[in-house]
Protein backbone atom coordinates (compact mmCIF):
# COMPACT_ATOMS: atom_id res chain seq x y z
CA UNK A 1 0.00 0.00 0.00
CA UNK A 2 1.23 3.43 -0.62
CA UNK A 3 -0.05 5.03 2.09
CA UNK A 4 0.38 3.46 5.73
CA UNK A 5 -2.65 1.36 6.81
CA UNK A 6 -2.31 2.23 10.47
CA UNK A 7 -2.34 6.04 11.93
CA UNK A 8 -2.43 6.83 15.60
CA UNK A 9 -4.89 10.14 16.20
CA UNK A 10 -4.73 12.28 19.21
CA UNK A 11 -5.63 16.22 19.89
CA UNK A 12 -2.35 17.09 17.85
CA UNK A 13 -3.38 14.97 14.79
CA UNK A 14 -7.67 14.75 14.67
CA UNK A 15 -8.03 16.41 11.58
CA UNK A 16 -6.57 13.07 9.73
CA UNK A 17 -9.98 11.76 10.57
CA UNK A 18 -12.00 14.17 8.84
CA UNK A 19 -9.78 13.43 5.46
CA UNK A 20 -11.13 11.50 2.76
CA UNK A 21 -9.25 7.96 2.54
CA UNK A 22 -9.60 5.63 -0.74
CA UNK A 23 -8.19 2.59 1.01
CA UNK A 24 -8.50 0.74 3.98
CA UNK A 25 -7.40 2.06 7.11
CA UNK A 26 -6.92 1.92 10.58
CA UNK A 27 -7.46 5.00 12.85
CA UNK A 28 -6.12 4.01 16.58
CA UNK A 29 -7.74 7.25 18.20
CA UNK A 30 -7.05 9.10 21.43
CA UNK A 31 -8.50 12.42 22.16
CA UNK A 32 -11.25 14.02 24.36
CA UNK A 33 -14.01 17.03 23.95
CA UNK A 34 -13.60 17.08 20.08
CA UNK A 35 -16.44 17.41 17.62
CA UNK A 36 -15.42 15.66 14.09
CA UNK A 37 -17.66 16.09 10.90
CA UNK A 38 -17.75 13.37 7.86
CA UNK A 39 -16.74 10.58 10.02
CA UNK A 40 -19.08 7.58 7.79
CA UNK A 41 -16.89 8.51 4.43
CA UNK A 42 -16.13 4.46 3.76
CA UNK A 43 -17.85 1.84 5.39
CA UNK A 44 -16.77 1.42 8.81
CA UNK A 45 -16.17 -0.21 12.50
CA UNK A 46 -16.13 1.63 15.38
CA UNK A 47 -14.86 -0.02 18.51
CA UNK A 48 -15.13 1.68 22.13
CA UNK A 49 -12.12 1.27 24.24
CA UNK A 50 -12.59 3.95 26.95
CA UNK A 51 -14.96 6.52 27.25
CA UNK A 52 -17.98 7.39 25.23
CA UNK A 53 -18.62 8.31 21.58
CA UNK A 54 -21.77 9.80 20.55
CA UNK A 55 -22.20 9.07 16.37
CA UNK A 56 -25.16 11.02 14.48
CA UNK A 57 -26.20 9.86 10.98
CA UNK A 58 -28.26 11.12 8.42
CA UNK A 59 -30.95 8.95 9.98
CA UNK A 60 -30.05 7.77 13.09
CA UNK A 61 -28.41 7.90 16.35
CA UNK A 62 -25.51 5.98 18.25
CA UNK A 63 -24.19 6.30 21.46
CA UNK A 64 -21.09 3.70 22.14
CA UNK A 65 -20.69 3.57 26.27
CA UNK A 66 -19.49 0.85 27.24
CA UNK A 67 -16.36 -0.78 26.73
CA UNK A 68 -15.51 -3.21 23.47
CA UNK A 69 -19.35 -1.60 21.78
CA UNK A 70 -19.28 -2.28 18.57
CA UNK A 71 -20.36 0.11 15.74
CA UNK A 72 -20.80 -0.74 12.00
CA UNK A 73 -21.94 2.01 9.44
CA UNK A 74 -22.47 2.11 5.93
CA UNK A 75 -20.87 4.55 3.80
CA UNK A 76 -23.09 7.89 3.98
CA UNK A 77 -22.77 11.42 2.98
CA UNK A 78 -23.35 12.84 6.54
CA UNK A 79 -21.85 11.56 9.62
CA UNK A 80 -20.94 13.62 13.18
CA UNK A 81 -19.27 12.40 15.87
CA UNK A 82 -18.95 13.78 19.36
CA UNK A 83 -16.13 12.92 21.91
CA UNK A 84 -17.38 14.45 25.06
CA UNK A 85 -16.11 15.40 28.47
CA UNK A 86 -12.53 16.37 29.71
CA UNK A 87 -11.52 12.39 29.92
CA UNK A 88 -9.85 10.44 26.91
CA UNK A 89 -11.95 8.78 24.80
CA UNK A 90 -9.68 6.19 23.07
CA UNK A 91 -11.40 4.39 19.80
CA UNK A 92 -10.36 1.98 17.06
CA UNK A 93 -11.83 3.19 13.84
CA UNK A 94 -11.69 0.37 10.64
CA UNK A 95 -12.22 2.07 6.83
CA UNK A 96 -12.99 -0.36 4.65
CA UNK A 97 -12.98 1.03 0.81
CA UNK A 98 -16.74 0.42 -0.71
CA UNK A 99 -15.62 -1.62 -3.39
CA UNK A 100 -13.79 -3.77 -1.01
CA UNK A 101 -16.91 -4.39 1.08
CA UNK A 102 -19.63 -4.76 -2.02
CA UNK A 103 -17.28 -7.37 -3.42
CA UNK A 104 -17.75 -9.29 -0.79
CA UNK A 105 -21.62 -9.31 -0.42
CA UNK A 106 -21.04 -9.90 -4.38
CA UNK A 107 -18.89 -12.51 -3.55
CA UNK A 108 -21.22 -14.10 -0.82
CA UNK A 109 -23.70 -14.42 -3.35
CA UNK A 110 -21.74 -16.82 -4.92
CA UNK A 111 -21.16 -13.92 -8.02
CA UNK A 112 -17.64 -15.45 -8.02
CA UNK A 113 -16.58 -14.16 -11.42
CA UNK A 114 -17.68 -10.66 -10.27
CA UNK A 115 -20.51 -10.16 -12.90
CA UNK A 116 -22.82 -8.61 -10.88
CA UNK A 117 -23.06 -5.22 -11.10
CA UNK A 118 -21.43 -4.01 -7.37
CA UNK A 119 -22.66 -0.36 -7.28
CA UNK A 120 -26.24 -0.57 -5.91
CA UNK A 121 -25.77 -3.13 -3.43
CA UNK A 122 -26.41 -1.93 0.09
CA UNK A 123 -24.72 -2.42 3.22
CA UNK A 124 -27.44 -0.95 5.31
CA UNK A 125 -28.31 -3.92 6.92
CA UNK A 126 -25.22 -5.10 8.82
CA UNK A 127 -25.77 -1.23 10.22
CA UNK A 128 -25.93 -1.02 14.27
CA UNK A 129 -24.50 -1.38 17.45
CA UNK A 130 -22.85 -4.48 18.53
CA UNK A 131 -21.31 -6.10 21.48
CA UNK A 132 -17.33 -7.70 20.43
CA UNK A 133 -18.51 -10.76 21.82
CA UNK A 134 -21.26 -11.31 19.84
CA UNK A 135 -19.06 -10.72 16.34
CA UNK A 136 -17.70 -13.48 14.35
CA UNK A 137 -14.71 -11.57 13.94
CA UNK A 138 -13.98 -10.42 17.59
CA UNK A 139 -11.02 -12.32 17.38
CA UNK A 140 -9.52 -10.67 14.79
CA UNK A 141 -10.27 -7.34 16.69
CA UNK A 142 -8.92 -8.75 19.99
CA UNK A 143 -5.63 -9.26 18.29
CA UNK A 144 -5.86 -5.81 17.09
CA UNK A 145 -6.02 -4.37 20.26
CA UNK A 146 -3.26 -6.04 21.96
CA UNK A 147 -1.20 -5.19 19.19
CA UNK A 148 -1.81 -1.26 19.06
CA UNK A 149 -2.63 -0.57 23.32
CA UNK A 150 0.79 -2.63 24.14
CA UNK A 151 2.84 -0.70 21.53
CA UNK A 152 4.48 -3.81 18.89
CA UNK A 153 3.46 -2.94 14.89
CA UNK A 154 0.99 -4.47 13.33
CA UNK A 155 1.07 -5.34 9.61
CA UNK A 156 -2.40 -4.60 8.51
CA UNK A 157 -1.63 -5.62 4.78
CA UNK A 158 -4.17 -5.71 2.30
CA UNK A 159 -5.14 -9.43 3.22
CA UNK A 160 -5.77 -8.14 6.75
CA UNK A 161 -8.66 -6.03 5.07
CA UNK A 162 -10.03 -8.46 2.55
CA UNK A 163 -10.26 -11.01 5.35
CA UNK A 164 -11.88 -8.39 8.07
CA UNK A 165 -14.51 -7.39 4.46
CA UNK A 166 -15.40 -11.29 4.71
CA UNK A 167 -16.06 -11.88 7.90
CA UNK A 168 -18.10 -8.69 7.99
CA UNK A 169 -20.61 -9.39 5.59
CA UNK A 170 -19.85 -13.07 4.33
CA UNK A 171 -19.49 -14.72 8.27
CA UNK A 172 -17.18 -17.82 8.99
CA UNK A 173 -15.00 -18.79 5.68
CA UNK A 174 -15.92 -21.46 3.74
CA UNK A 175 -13.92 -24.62 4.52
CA UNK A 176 -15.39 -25.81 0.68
CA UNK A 177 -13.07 -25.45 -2.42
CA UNK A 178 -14.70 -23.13 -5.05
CA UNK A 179 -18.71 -23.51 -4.15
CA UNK A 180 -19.63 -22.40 -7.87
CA UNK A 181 -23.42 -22.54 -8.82
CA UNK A 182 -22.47 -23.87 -12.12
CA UNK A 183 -19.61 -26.12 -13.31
CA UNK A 184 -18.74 -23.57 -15.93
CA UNK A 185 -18.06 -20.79 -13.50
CA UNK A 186 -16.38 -23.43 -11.79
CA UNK A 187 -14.01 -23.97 -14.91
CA UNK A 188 -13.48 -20.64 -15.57
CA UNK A 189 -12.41 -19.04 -12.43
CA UNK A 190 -10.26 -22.32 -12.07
CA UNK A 191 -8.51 -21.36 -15.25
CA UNK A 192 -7.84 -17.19 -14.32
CA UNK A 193 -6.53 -18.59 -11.25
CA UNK A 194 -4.09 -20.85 -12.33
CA UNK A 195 -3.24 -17.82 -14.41
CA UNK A 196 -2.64 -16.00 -11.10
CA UNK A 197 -0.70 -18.65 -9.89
CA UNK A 198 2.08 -19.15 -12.77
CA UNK A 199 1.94 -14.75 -12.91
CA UNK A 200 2.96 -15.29 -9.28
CA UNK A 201 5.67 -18.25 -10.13
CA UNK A 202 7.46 -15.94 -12.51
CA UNK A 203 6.82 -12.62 -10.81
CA UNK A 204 7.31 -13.21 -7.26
CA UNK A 205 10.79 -10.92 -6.35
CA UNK A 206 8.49 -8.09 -7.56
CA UNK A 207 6.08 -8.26 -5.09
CA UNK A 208 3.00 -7.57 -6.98
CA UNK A 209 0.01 -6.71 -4.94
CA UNK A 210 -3.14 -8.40 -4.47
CA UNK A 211 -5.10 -6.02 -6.85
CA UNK A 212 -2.27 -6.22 -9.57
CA UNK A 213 -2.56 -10.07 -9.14
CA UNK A 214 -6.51 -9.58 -9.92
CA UNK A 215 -5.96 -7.40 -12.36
CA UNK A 216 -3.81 -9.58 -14.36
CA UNK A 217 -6.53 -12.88 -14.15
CA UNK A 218 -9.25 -10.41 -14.85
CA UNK A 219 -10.68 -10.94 -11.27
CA UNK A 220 -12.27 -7.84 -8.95
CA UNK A 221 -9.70 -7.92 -6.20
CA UNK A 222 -11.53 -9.69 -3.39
CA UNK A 223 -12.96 -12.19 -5.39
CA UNK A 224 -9.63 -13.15 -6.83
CA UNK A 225 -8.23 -13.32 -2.86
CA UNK A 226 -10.90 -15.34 -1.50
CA UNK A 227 -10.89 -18.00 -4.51
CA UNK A 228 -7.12 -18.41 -4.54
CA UNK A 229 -7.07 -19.00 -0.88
CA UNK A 230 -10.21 -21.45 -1.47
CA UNK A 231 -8.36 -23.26 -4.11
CA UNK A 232 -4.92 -23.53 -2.87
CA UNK A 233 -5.28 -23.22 0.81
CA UNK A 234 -2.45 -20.39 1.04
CA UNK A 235 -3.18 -16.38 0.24
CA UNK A 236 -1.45 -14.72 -2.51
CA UNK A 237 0.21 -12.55 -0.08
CA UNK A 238 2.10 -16.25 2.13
CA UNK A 239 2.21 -18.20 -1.43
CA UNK A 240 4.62 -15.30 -2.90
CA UNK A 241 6.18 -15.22 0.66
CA UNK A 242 6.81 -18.52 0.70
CA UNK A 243 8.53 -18.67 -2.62
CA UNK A 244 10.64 -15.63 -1.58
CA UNK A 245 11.99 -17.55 1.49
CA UNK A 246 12.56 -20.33 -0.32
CA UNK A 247 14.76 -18.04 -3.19
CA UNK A 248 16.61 -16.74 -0.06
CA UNK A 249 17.67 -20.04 1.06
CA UNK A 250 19.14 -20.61 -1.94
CA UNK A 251 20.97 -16.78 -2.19
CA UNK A 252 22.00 -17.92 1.61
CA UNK A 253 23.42 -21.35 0.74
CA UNK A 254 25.05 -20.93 -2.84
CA UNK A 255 26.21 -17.24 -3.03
CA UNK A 256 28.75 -14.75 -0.32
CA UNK A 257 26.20 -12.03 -0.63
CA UNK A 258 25.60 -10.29 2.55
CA UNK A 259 22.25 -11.12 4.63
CA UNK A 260 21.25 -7.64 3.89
CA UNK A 261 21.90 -7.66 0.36
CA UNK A 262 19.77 -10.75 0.15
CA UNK A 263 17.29 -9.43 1.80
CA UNK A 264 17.15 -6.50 -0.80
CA UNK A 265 16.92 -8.89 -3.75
CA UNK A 266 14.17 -11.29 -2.43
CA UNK A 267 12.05 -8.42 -1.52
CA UNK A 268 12.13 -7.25 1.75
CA UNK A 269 11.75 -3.72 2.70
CA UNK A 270 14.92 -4.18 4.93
CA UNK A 271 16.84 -6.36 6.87
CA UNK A 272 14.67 -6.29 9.88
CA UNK A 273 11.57 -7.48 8.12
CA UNK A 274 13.23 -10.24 6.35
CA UNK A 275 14.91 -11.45 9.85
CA UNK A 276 11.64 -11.55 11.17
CA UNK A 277 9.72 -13.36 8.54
CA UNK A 278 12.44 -15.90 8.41
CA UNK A 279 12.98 -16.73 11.47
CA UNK A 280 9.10 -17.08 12.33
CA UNK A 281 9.28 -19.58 9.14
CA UNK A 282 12.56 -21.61 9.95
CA UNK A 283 12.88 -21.09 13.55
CA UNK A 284 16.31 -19.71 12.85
CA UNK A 285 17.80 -16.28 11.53
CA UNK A 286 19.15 -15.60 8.65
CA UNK A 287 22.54 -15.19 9.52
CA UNK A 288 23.03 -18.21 11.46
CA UNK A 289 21.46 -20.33 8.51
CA UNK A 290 24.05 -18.90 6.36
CA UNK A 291 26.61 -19.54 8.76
CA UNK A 292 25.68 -23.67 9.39
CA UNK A 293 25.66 -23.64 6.01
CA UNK A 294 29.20 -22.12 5.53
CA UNK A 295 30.42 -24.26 8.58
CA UNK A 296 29.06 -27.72 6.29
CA UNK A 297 26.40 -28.17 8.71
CA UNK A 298 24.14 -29.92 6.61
CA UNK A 299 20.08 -29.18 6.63
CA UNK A 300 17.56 -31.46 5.16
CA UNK A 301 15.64 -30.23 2.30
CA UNK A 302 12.55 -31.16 4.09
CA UNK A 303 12.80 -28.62 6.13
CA UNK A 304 12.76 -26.15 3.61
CA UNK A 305 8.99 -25.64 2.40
């Protein structure tokens, strides 16, 4: 993504919530006695942390009191929010883009190919207030919170998103492979995926994104991420990952490049990132693979998948 996914809002910083956003984002908010205009511009989830948060709609009214409240509005033109009082008032606040969530009601539908014309369907029906508990995704949320209150980053890539879109409108995943209404769709979106696949075989070091991967199989971008994970049990996102690890342990074993400069050419925004995502995969960094390996210390090739 080119902008970050995650911004942290206090008094200094509130007017990045009344900016318009064409992606999905993540507004960790903490401020007090503030009065914020435009606040339903995507589709979004409000969740109470601490203190109160009175919304006002074009319609209707919300008031979110109590702790881990839930609030889920459509997109609309006119939308007020009041942070009262002299105490913090500390919120999460999920955009999702429009598109994002009215492919996945399209894709709930079992419009898999994205024929359907997206633009008039509504979301006003998941509208309301909500306790955590009572969300299928409240664990996704919980996780969310640890990571932002306790201070660790969070990487909220677009998968994050196109998973959260799902569980929002769709419910639980689908443990099924491709549940196609007819055996031509079936064939079809079978064939643009393979496509995806062998455009991510060849095409991996450049880290395309998920909506250039659509793009290329002629897919709307969360249809293509749902069926691909449906079909091959892996995400784009950990099927390119995995075949970038496995290019490193090659760079690692057969080349003297530096760890760094490896991690530039499989990837990796830096060293850091690459450390970590190889040693959550192998149980080992980086640098002290390449050393075994320099030292003859054998590794099976089973362990590498």
């Amino acid at each position: 993504m080119n902008a970050p996914s995650i911004y942290r809002v206090n008094a200094d910083n509130v007017g990045l919530l009344k900016k318009r956003s064409d992606s999905n984002t993540v507004y960790h908010t903490t401020t007090g006695n503030v009065y914020i205009e435009d606040v339903f511009k995507n589709f979004s989830i409000k969740i109470l942390l601490k203190g109160a948060a009175h919304y006002q709609s074009n319609t209707d009214h919300y008031s979110l009191e109590r702790e881990n409240s839930v609030l889920i509005a459509s997109k609309q033109p006119e939308g007020k929010v009041m942070l009262p009082g002299k105490t913090l008032t500390e919120l999460i606040c999920i955009d999702l883009k429009q598109q994002t969530i009215q492919e996945a009601l399209s894709f709930c539908s079992n419009d898999l190919l994205g024929e359907r014309d997206i633009r008039g369907i509504s979301t006003a029906f998941l509208d309301g207030v909500y306790p955590l508990q009572s969300l299928n995704f409240n664990g996704k949320i919980e996780r969310l919170k640890q990571c932002l209150v306790s201070g660790p980053s969070l990487e909220c890539n677009p998968e994050w998103f196109l998973d959260l879109a799902q569980d929002v409108t769709c419910g639980q995943p689908s443990k099924q492979k491709l549940q196609c209404v007819r055996d031509s769709t079936k064939t079809e979106l079978t064939r643009r995926l393979k496509m995806a696949k062998e455009y991510l075989d060849e095409n991996f070091l450049l880290t395309p994104s998920v909506e250039q991967i659509a793009t290329h199989c002629l897919l709307a971008e969360f249809h293509f991420f749902r069926s691909f994970k449906q079909l091959y049990g892996i995400s784009p996102y950990q099927y390119q990952l995995k075949k970038r690890l496995i290019h490193a342990i090659k760079l690692l074993g057969t080349t003297d490049c530096e760890v760094q400069s490896i991690a530039q050419q499989t990837g990796f925004a830096d060293l850091f990132t690459f450390s970590k995502a190889f040693k959550r995969k192998y149980k080992i960094s980086p640098t002290d693979w390449k050393r075994l390996v320099k030292n003859h210390k054998y590794i099976a090739p089973s362990f590498v998948n």
